[in-house]
Protein backbone atom coordinates (compact mmCIF):
# COMPACT_ATOMS: atom_id res chain seq x y z
CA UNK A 1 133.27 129.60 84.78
CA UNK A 2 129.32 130.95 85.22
CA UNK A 3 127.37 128.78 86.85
CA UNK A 4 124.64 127.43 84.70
CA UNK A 5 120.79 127.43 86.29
CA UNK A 6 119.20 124.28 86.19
CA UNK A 7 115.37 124.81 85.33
CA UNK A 8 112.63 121.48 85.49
CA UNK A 9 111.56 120.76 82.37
CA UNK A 10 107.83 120.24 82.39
CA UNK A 11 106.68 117.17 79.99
CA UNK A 12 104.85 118.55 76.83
CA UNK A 13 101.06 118.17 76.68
CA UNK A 14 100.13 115.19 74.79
CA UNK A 15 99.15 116.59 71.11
CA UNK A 16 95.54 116.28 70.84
CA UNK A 17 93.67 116.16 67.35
CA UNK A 18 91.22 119.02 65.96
CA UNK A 19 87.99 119.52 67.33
CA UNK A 20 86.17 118.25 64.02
CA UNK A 21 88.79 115.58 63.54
CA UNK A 22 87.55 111.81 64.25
CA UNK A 23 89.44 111.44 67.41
CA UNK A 24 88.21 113.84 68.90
CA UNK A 25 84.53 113.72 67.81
CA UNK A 26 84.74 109.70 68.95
CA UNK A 27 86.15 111.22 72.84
CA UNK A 28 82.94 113.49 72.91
CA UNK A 29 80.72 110.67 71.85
CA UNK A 30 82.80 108.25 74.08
CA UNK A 31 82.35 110.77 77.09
CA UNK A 32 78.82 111.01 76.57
CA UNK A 33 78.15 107.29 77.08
CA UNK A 34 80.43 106.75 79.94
CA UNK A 35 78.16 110.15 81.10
CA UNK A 36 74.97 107.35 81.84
CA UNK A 37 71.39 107.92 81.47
CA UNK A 38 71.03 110.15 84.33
CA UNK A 39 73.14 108.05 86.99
CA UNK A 40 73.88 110.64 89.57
CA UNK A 41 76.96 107.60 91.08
CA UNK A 42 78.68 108.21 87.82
CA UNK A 43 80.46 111.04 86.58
CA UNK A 44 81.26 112.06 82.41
CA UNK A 45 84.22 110.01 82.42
CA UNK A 46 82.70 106.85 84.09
CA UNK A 47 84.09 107.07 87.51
CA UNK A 48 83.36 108.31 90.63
CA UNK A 49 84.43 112.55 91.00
CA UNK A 50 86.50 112.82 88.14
CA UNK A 51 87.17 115.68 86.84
CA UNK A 52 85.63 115.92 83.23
CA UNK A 53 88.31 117.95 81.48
CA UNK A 54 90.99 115.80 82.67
CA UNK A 55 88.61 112.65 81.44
CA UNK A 56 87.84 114.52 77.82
CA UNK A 57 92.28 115.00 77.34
CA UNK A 58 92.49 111.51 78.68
CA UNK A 59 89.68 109.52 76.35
CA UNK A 60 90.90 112.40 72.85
CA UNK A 61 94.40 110.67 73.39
CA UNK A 62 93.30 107.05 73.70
CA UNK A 63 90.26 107.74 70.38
CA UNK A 64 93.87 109.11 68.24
CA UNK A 65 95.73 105.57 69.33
CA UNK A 66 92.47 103.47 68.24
CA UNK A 67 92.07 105.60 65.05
CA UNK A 68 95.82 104.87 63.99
CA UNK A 69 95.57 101.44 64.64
CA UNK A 70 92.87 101.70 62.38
CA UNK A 71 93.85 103.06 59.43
CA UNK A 72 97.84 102.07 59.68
CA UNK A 73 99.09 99.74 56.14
CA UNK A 74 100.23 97.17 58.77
CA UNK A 75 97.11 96.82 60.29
CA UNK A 76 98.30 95.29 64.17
CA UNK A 77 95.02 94.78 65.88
CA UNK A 78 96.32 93.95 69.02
CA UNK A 79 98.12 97.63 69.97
CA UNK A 80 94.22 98.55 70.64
CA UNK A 81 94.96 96.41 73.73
CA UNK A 82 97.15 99.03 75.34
CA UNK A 83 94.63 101.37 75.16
CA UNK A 84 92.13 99.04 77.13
CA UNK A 85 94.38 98.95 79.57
CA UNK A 86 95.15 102.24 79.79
CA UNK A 87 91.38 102.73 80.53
CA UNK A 88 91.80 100.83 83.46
CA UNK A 89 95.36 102.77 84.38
CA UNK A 90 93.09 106.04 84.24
CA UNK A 91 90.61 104.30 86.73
CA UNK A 92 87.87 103.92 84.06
CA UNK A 93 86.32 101.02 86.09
CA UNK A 94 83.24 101.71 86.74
CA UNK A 95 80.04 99.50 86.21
CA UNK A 96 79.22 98.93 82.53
CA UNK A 97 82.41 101.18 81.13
CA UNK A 98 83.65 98.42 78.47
CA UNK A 99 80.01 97.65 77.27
CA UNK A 100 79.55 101.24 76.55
CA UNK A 101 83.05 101.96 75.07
CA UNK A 102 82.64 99.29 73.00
CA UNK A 103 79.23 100.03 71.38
CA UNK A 104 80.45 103.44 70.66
CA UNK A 105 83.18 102.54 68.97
CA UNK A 106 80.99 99.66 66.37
CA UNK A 107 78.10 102.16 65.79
CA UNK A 108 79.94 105.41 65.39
CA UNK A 109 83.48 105.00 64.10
CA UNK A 110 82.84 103.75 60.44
CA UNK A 111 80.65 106.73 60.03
CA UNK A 112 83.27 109.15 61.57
CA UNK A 113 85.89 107.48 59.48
CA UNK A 114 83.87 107.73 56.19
CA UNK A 115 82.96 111.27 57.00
CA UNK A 116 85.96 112.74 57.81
CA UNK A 117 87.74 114.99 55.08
CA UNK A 118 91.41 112.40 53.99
CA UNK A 119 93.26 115.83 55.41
CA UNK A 120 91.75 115.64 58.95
CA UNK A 121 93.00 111.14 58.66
CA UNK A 122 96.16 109.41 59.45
CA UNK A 123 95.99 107.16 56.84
CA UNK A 124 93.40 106.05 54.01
CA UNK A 125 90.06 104.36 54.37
CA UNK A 126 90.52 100.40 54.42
CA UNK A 127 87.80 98.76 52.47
CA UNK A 128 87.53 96.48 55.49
CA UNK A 129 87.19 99.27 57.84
CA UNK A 130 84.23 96.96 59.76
CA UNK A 131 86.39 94.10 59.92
CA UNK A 132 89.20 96.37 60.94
CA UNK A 133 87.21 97.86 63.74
CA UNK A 134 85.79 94.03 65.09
CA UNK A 135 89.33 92.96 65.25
CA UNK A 136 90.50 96.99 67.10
CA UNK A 137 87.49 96.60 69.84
CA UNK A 138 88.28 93.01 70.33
CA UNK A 139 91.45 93.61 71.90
CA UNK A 140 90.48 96.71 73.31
CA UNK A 141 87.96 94.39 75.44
CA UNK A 142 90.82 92.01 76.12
CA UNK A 143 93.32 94.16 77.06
CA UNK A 144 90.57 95.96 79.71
CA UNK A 145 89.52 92.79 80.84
CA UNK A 146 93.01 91.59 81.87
CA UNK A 147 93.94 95.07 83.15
CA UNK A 148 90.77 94.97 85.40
CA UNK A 149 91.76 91.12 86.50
CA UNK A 150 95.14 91.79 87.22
CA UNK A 151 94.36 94.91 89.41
CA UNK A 152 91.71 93.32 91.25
CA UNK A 153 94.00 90.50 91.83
CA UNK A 154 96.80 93.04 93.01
CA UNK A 155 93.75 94.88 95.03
CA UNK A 156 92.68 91.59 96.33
CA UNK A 157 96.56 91.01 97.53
CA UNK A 158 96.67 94.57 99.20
CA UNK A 159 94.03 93.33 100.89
CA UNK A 160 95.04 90.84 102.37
CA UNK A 161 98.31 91.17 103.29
CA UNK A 162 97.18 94.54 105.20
CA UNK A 163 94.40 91.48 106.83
CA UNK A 164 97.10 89.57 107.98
CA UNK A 165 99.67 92.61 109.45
CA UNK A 166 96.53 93.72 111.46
CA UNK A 167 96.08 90.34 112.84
CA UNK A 168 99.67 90.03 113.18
CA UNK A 169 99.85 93.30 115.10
CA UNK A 170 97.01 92.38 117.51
CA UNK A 171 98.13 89.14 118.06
CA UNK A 172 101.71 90.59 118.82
CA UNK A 173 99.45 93.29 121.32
CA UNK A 174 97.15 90.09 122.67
CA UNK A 175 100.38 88.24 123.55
CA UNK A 176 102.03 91.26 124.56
CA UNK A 177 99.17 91.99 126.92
CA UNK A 178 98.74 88.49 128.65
CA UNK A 179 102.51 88.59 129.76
CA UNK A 180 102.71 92.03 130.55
CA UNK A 181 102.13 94.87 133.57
CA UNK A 182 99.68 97.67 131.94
CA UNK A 183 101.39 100.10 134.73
CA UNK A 184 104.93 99.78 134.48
CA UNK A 185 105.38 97.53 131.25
CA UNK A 186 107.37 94.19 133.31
CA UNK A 187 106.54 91.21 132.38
CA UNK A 188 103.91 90.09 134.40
CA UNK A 189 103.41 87.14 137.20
CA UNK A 190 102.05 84.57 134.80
CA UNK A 191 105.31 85.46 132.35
CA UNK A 192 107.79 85.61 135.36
CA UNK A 193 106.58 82.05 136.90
CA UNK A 194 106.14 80.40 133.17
CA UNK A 195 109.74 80.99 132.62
CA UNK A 196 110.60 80.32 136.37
CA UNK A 197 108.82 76.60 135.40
CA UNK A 198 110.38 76.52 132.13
CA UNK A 199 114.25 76.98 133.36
CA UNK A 200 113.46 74.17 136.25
CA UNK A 201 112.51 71.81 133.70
CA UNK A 202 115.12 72.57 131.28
CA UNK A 203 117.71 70.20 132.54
CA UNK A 204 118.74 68.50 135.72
CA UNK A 205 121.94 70.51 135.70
CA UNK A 206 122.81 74.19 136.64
CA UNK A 207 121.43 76.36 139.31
CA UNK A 208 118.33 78.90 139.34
CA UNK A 209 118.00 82.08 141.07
CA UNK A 210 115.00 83.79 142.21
CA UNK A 211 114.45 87.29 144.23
CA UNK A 212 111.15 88.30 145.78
CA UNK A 213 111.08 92.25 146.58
CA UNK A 214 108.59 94.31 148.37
CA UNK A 215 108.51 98.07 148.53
CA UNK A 216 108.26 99.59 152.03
CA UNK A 217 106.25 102.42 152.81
CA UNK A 218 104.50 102.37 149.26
CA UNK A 219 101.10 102.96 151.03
CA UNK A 220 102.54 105.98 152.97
CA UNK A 221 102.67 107.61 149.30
CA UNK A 222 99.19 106.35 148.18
CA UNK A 223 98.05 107.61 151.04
CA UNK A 224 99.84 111.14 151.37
CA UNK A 225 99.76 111.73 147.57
CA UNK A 226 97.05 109.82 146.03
CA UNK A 227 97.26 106.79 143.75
CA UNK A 228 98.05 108.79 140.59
CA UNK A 229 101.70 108.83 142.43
CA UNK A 230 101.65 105.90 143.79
CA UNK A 231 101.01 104.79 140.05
CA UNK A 232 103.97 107.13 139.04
CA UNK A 233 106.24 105.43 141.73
CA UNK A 234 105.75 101.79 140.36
CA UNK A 235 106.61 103.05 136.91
CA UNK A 236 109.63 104.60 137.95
CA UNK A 237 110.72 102.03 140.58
CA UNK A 238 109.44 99.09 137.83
CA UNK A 239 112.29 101.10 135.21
CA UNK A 240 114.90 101.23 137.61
CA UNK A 241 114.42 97.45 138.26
CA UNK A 242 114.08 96.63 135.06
CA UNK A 243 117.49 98.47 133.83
CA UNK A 244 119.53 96.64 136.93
CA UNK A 245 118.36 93.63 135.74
CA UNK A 246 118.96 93.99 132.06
CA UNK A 247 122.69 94.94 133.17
CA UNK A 248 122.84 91.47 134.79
CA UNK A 249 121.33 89.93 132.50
CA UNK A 250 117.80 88.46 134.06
CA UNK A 251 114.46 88.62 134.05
CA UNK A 252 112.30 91.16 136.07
CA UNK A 253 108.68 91.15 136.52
CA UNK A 254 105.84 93.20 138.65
CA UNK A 255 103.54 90.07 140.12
CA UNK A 256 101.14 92.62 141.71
CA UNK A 257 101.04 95.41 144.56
CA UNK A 258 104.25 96.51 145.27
CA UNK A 259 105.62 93.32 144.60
CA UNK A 260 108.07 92.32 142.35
CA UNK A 261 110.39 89.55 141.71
CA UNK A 262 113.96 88.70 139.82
CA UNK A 263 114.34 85.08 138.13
CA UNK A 264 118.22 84.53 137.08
CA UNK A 265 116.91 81.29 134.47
CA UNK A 266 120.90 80.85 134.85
CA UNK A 267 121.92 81.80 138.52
CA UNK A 268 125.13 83.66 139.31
CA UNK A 269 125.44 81.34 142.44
CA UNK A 270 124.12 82.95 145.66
CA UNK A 271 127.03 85.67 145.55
CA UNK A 272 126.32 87.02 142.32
CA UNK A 273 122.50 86.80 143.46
CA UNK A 274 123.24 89.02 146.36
CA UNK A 275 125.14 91.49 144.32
CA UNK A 276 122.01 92.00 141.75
CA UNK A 277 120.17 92.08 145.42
CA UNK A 278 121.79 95.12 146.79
CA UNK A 279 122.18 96.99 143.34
CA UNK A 280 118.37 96.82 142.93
CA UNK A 281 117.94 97.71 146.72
CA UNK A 282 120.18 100.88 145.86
CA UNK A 283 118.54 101.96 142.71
CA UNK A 284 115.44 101.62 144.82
CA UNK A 285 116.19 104.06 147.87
CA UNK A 286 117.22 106.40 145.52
CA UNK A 287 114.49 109.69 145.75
CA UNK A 288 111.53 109.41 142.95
CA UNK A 289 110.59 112.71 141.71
CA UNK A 290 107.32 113.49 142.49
CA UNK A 291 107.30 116.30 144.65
CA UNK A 292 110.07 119.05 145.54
CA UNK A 293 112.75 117.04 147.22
CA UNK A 294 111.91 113.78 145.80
CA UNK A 295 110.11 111.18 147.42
CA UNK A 296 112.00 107.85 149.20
CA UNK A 297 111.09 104.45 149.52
CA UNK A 298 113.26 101.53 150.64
CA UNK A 299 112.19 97.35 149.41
CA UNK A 300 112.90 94.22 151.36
CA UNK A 301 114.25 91.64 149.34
CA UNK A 302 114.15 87.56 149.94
CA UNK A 303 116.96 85.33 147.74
CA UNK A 304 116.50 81.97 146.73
CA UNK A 305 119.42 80.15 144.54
CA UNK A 306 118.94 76.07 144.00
CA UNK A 307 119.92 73.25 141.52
CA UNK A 308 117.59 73.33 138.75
CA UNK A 309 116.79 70.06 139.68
CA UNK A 310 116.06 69.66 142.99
CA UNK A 311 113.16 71.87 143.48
CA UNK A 312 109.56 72.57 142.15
CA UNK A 313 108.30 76.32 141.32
CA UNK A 314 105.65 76.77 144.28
CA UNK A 315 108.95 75.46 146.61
CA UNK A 316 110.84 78.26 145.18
CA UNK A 317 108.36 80.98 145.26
CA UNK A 318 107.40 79.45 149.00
CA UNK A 319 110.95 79.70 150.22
CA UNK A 320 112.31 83.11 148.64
CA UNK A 321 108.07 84.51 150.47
CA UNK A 322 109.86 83.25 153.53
CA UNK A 323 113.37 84.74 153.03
CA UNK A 324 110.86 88.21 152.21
CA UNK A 325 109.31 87.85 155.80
CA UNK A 326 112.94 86.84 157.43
CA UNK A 327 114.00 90.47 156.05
CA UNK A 328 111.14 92.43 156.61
CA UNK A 329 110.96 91.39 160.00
CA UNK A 330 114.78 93.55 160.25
CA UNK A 331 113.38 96.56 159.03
CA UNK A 332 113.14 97.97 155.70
CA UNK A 333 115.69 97.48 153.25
CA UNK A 334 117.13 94.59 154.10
CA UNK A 335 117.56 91.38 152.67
CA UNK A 336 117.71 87.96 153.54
CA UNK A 337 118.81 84.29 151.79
CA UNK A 338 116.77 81.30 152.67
CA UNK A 339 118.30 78.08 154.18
CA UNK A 340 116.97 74.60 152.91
CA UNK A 341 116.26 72.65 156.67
CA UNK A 342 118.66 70.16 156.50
CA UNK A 343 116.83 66.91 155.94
CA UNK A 344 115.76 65.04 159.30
CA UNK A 345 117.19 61.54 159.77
CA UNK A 346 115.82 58.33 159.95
């Protein structure tokens, strides 16, 4: 079987009246008026830059409609609404466009009407052709005034629903901002000890872990490649965190420096807190590209793992400081788990 081409069909162009014919001598007037007295904000076809050939095709069609509605037997007044609000469909909306309309359809449309040959008419002249025409321009006006209402409204509703996702947005980035590192994107110390607070306070039951880390030899790079690296380091070394602890399921944050910590809200138990220990401490020692071969740091790492309810937040952050210090003083990349002091007797 041939394959049959498939073509678009273009719409046809609306069917415009003769030059002499009523509509289209009531579009020229029409135009004319919407044209001002010599207002350089408005253009021929009463709005801002539009094109006056498009405007003349646009205000012929709606002058035909108004013109049938006139002279049709069944004389249905309100159809002339549609074409008010197809003035405001068109964007005919500027100042004083209605007033305008309106006055040239009363003062020139009988005339037209009268003085048109019956060939060049859709219908016959009604006797009450005035009438006719109060009744036409009266709904004209009230189907432009409702158009212009109900896209102001629908305007007004744009508006402010793209109000409210902006403030939405920059509240999200305000928030976002306030609990966040600008470097490397970790929540930040005020978010890490919040939550820290938050899961000691939750219930008396249950166990919280905490991990205090400290890079060693981070200034070494500062210092040997400038801070732009040392910048590039903390992003990387920040990711690599972040992704260990996202495997096990905790929290990591950058508190400042080279300083970092690792709040398990619901702790492992000191075993499982030693295991997301070392797999940090690994990702970390791994070499950073930022220079052929790679660059390699090691981090120090103090563990502290209690009963929800039998310790404060600064007692925490105190004890897994010490436990930092206990490691450090080993050498870099070690780690170390602080002891509670066994309570002294009476």
């Amino acid at each position: 079987m041939a394959e049959t081409a498939l073509h678009e069909v273009a719409p046809p162009a609306p069917v415009l009246p003769a030059p002499d014919s009523p509509a289209s001598q009531l579009a020229l007037a029409w135009l004319t008026a919407l044209a001002g007295d010599g207002d350089e904000s408005t253009s021929q076809s009463g709005r801002p830059s539009a094109d006056p050939a498009i405007a003349q095709r646009t205000l012929t069609d709606l002058s035909g409609r108004l013109v049938t509605v006139l002279l049709d037997p069944k004389f249905q007044p309100r159809r002339a609404a549609a074409v008010g609000r197809a003035l405001v469909s068109a964007d005919f909306t500027s100042a004083d466009v209605l007033g305008r309309s309106l006055r040239v359809m009363i003062l020139l449309l009988p005339s037209l009407i009268r003085g048109s040959a019956p060939a060049r008419l859709p219908g016959a002249v009604p006797a009450d052709l005035e009438h006719r025409i109060a009744a036409v321009t009266e709904a004209l006006a009230n189907g432009y005034v409702r158009a212009l209402r109900d896209r102001t409204l629908a305007e007004q509703e744009s508006i402010r629903r793209a109000e409210l996702d902006a403030e939405r947005i920059l509240s999200a980035q305000l928030r976002h901002q306030a609990t966040h590192d600008p470097l490397t994107g970790l929540p930040n110390r005020a978010a890490a000890f919040g939550r820290l607070s938050a899961a000691l306070t939750a219930g008396p039951t249950g166990r919280v872990g905490l991990c205090y880390l400290d890079l060693d030899g981070f200034k070494a790079v500062n210092d040997r490649h400038g801070h732009g690296a040392g910048d590039q380091l903390l992003v990387t070394l920040g990711e690599r965190i972040g992704r260990v602890a996202g495997r096990h399921g905790v929290l990591a944050a950058r508190i400042g420096g080279d300083e970092f910590v690792v709040l398990a809200e619901k702790s492992p138990g000191l075993h499982g807190m030693v295991t997301l220990v070392t797999d940090i401490l690994t990702e970390i020692s791994r070499p950073v590209p930022l220079c052929p071969g790679g660059v390699r740091v090691s981090a120090c790492a103090g563990i502290v793992d209690r009963d929800s309810g039998g310790t404060t937040p600064e007692a925490m952050v105190s004890d897994a400081d010490a436990a930092l210090y206990e490691a450090k003083s080993r050498g870099a990349g070690n780690w170390s788990v602080h002891a509670p002091r066994p309570r002294q007797g009476n």
